[in-house]
C-alpha atoms as a PDB file:
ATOM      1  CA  UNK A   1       7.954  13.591  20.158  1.00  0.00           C
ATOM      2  CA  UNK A   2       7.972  11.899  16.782  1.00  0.00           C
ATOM      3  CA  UNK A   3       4.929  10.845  14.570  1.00  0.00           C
ATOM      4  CA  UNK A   4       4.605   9.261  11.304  1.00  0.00           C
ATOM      5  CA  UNK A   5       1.225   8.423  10.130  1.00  0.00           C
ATOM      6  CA  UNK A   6       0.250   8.272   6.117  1.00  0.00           C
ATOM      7  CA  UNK A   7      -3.576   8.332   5.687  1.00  0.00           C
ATOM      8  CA  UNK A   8      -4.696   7.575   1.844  1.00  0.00           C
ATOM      9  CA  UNK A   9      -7.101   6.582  -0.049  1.00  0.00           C
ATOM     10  CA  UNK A  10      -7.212   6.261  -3.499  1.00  0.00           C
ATOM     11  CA  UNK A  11      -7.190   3.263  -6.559  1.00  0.00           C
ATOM     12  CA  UNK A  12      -4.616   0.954  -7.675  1.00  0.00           C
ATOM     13  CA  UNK A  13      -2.955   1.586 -10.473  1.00  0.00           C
ATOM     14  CA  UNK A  14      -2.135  -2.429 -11.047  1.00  0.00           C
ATOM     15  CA  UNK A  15      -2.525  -5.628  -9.583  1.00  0.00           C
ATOM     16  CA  UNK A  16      -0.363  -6.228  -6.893  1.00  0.00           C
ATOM     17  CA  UNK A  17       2.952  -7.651  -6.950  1.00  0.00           C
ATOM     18  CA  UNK A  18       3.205 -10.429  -4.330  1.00  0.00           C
ATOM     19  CA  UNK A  19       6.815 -11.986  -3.296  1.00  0.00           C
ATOM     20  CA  UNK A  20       7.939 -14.221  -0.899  1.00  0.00           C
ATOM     21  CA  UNK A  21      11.716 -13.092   0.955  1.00  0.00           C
ATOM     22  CA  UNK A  22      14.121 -15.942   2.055  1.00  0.00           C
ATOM     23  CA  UNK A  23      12.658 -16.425   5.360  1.00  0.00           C
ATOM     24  CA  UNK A  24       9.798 -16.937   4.063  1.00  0.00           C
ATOM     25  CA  UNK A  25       7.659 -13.569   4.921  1.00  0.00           C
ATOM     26  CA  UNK A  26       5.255 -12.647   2.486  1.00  0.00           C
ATOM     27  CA  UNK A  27       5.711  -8.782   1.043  1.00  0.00           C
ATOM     28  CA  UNK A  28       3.326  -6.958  -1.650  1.00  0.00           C
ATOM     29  CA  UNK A  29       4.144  -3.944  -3.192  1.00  0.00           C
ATOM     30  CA  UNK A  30       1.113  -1.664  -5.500  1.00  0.00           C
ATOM     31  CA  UNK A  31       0.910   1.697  -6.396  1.00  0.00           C
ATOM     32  CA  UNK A  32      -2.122   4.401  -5.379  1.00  0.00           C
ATOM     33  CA  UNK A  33      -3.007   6.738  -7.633  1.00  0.00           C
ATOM     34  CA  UNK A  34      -4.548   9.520  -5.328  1.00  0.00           C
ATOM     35  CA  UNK A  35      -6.485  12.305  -6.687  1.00  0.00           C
ATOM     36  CA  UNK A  36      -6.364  16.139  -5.485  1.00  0.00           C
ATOM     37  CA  UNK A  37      -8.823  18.514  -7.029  1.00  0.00           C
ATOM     38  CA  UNK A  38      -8.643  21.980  -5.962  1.00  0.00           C
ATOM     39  CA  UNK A  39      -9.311  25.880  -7.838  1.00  0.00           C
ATOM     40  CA  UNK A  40      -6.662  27.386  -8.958  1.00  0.00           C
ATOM     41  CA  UNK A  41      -5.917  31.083  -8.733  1.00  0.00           C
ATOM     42  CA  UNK A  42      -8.311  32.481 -11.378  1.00  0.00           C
ATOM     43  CA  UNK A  43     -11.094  30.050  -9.812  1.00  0.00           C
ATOM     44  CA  UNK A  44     -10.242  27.093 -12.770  1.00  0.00           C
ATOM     45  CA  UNK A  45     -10.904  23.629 -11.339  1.00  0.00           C
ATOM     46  CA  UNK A  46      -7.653  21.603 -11.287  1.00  0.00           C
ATOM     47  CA  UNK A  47      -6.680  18.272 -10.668  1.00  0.00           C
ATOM     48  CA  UNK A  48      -3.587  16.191  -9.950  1.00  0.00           C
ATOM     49  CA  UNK A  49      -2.403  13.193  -9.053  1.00  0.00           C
ATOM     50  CA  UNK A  50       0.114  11.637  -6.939  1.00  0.00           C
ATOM     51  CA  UNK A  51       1.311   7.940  -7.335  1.00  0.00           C
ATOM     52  CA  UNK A  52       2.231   6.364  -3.906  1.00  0.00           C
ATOM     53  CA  UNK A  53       4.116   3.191  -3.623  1.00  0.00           C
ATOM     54  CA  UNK A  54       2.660   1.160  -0.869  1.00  0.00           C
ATOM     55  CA  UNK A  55       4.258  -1.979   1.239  1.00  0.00           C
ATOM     56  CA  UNK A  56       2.632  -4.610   3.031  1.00  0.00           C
ATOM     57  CA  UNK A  57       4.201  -7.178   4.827  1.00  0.00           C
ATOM     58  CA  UNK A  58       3.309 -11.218   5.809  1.00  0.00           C
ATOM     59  CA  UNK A  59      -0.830 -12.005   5.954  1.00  0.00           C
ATOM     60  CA  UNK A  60      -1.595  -8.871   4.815  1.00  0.00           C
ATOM     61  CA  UNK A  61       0.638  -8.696   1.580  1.00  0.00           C
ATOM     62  CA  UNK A  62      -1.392 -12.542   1.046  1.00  0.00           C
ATOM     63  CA  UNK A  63      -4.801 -10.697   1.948  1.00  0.00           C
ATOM     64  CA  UNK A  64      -3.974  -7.789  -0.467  1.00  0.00           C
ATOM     65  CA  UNK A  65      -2.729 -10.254  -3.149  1.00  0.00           C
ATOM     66  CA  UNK A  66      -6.293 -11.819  -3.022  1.00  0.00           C
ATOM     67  CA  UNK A  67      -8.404  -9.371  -3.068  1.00  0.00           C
ATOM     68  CA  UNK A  68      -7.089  -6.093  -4.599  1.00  0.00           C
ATOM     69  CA  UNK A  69      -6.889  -5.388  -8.238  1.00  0.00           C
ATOM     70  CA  UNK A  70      -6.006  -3.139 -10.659  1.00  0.00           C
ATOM     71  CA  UNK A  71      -8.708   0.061 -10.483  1.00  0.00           C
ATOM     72  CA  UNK A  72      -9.440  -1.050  -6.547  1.00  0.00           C
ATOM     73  CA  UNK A  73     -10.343   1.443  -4.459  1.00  0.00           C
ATOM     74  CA  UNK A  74      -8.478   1.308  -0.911  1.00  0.00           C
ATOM     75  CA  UNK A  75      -7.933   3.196   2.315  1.00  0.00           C
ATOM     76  CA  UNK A  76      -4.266   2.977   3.588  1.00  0.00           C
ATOM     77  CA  UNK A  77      -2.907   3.795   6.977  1.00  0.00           C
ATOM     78  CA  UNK A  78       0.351   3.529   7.550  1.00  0.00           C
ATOM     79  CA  UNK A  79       4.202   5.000   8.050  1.00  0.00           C
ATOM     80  CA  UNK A  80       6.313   6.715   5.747  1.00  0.00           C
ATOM     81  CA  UNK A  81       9.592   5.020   5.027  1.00  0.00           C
ATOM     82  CA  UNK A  82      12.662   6.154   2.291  1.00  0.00           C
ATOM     83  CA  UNK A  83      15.348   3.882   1.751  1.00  0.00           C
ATOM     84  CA  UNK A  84      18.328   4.187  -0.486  1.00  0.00           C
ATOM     85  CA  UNK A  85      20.657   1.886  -2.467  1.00  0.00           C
ATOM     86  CA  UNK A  86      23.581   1.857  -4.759  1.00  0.00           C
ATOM     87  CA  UNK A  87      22.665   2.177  -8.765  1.00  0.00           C
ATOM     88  CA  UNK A  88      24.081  -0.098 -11.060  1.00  0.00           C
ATOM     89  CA  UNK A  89      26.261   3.575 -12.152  1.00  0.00           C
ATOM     90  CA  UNK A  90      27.149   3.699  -8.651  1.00  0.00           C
ATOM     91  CA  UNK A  91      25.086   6.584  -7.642  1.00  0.00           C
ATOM     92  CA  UNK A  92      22.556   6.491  -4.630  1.00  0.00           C
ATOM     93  CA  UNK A  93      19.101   5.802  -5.610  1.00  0.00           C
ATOM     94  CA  UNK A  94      16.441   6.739  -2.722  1.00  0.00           C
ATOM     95  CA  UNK A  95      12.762   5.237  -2.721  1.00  0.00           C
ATOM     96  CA  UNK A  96       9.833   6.591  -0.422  1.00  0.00           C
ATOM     97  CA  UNK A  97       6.764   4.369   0.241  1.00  0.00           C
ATOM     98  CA  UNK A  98       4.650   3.689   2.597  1.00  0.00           C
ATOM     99  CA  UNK A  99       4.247   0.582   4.833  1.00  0.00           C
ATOM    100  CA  UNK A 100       1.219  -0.457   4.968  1.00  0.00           C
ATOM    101  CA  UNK A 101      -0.688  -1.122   8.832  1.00  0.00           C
ATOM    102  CA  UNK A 102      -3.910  -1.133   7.647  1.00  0.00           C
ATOM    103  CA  UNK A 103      -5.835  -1.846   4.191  1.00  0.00           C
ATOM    104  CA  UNK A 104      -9.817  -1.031   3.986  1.00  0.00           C
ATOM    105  CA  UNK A 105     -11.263  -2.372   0.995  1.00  0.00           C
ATOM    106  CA  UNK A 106     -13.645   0.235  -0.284  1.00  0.00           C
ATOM    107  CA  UNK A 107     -15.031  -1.467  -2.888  1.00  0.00           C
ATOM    108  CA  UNK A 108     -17.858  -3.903  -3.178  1.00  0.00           C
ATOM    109  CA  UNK A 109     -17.235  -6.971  -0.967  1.00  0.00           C
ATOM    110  CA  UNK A 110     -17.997 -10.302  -3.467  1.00  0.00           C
ATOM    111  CA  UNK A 111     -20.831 -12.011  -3.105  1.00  0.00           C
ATOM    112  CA  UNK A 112     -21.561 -15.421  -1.366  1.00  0.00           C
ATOM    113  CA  UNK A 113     -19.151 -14.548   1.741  1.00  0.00           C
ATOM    114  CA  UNK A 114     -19.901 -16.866   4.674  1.00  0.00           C
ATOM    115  CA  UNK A 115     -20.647 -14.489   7.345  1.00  0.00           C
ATOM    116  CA  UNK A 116     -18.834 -16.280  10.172  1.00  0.00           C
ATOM    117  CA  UNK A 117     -15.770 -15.744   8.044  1.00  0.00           C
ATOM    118  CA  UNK A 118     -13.126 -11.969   8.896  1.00  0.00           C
ATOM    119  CA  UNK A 119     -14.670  -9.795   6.390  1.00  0.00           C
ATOM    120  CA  UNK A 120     -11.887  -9.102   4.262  1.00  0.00           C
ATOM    121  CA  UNK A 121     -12.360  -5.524   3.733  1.00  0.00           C
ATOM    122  CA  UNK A 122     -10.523  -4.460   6.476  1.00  0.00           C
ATOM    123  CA  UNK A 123      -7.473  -5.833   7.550  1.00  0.00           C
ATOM    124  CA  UNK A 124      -4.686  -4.841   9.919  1.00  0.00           C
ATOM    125  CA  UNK A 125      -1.271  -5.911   9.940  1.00  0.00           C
ATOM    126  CA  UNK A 126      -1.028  -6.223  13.804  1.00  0.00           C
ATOM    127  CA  UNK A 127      -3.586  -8.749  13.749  1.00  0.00           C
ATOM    128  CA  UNK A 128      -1.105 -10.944  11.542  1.00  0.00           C
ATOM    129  CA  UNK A 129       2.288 -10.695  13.581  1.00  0.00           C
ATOM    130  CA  UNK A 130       4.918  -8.222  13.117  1.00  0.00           C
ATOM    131  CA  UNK A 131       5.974  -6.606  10.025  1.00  0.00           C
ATOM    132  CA  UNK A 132       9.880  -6.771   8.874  1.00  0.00           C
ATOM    133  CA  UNK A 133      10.805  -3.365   7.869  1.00  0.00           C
ATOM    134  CA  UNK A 134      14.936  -4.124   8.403  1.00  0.00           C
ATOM    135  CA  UNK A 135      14.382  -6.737   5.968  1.00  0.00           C
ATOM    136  CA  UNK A 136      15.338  -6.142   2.422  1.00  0.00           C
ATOM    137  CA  UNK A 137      12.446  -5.594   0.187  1.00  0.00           C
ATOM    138  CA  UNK A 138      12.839  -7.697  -3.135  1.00  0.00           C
ATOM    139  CA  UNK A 139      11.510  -5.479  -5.963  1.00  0.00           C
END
């Protein structure tokens, strides 16, 4: 039995870069800064923080795009995915990200929404046709 399943939450680091691939798919790429405090061994209060690349794919790389800015804070559920490539020196270059199934918007929504409208705040990719993981990510 196999299971992938990335749960995070955490701020963006940037705005989000939003590109469209030849066929026309929407992608978005932004990075999550995600924070870890913990004690260390002689009871000192620590913190780190790991930057995750995040992926998400047709209406919900638009949706993201929209609303999400730099300093946003965000819930992401998704998969964990590495891909490699050939460097310009010819040696392998690997990347790890996650792609993206569902954004929750944790901050404020903006004011005025029309009620009737899909609150924006959470949004999963299912609900907005398949994603295109085999396709070649342009960034």
């Amino acid at each position: 039995m196999a299971f992938n399943k990335a749960i995070l939450v955490g701020n963006l680091t940037k705005d989000p870069e939003l590109k469209y691939i030849p066929s026309g798919q929407a992608v978005a790429n932004f990075t999550l800064a995600v924070n870890r405090k913990y004690s260390g061994k002689d009871g000192e209060k620590k913190e780190e923080v790991a930057f995750i690349r995040i992926i998400a794919w047709a209406k919900l790389a638009e949706i993201c795009n929209e609303y999400l800015k730099k300093g946003s804070p965000v819930l992401v559920e998704g998969r964990i995915q590495t891909r490699s490539w050939d460097g310009p020196d010819g040696q392998k270059r690997y990347s790890t990200e996650v792609l993206a199934e569902n954004v929750q918007f944790l901050g404020q929504k903006s004011g005025g929404q029309n009620p009737e409208e899909k609150d924006p705040t959470q949004v999963k990719n299912s609900e907005h046709g398949p994603l295109a993981p085999d396709e070649e990510i342009p960034f």
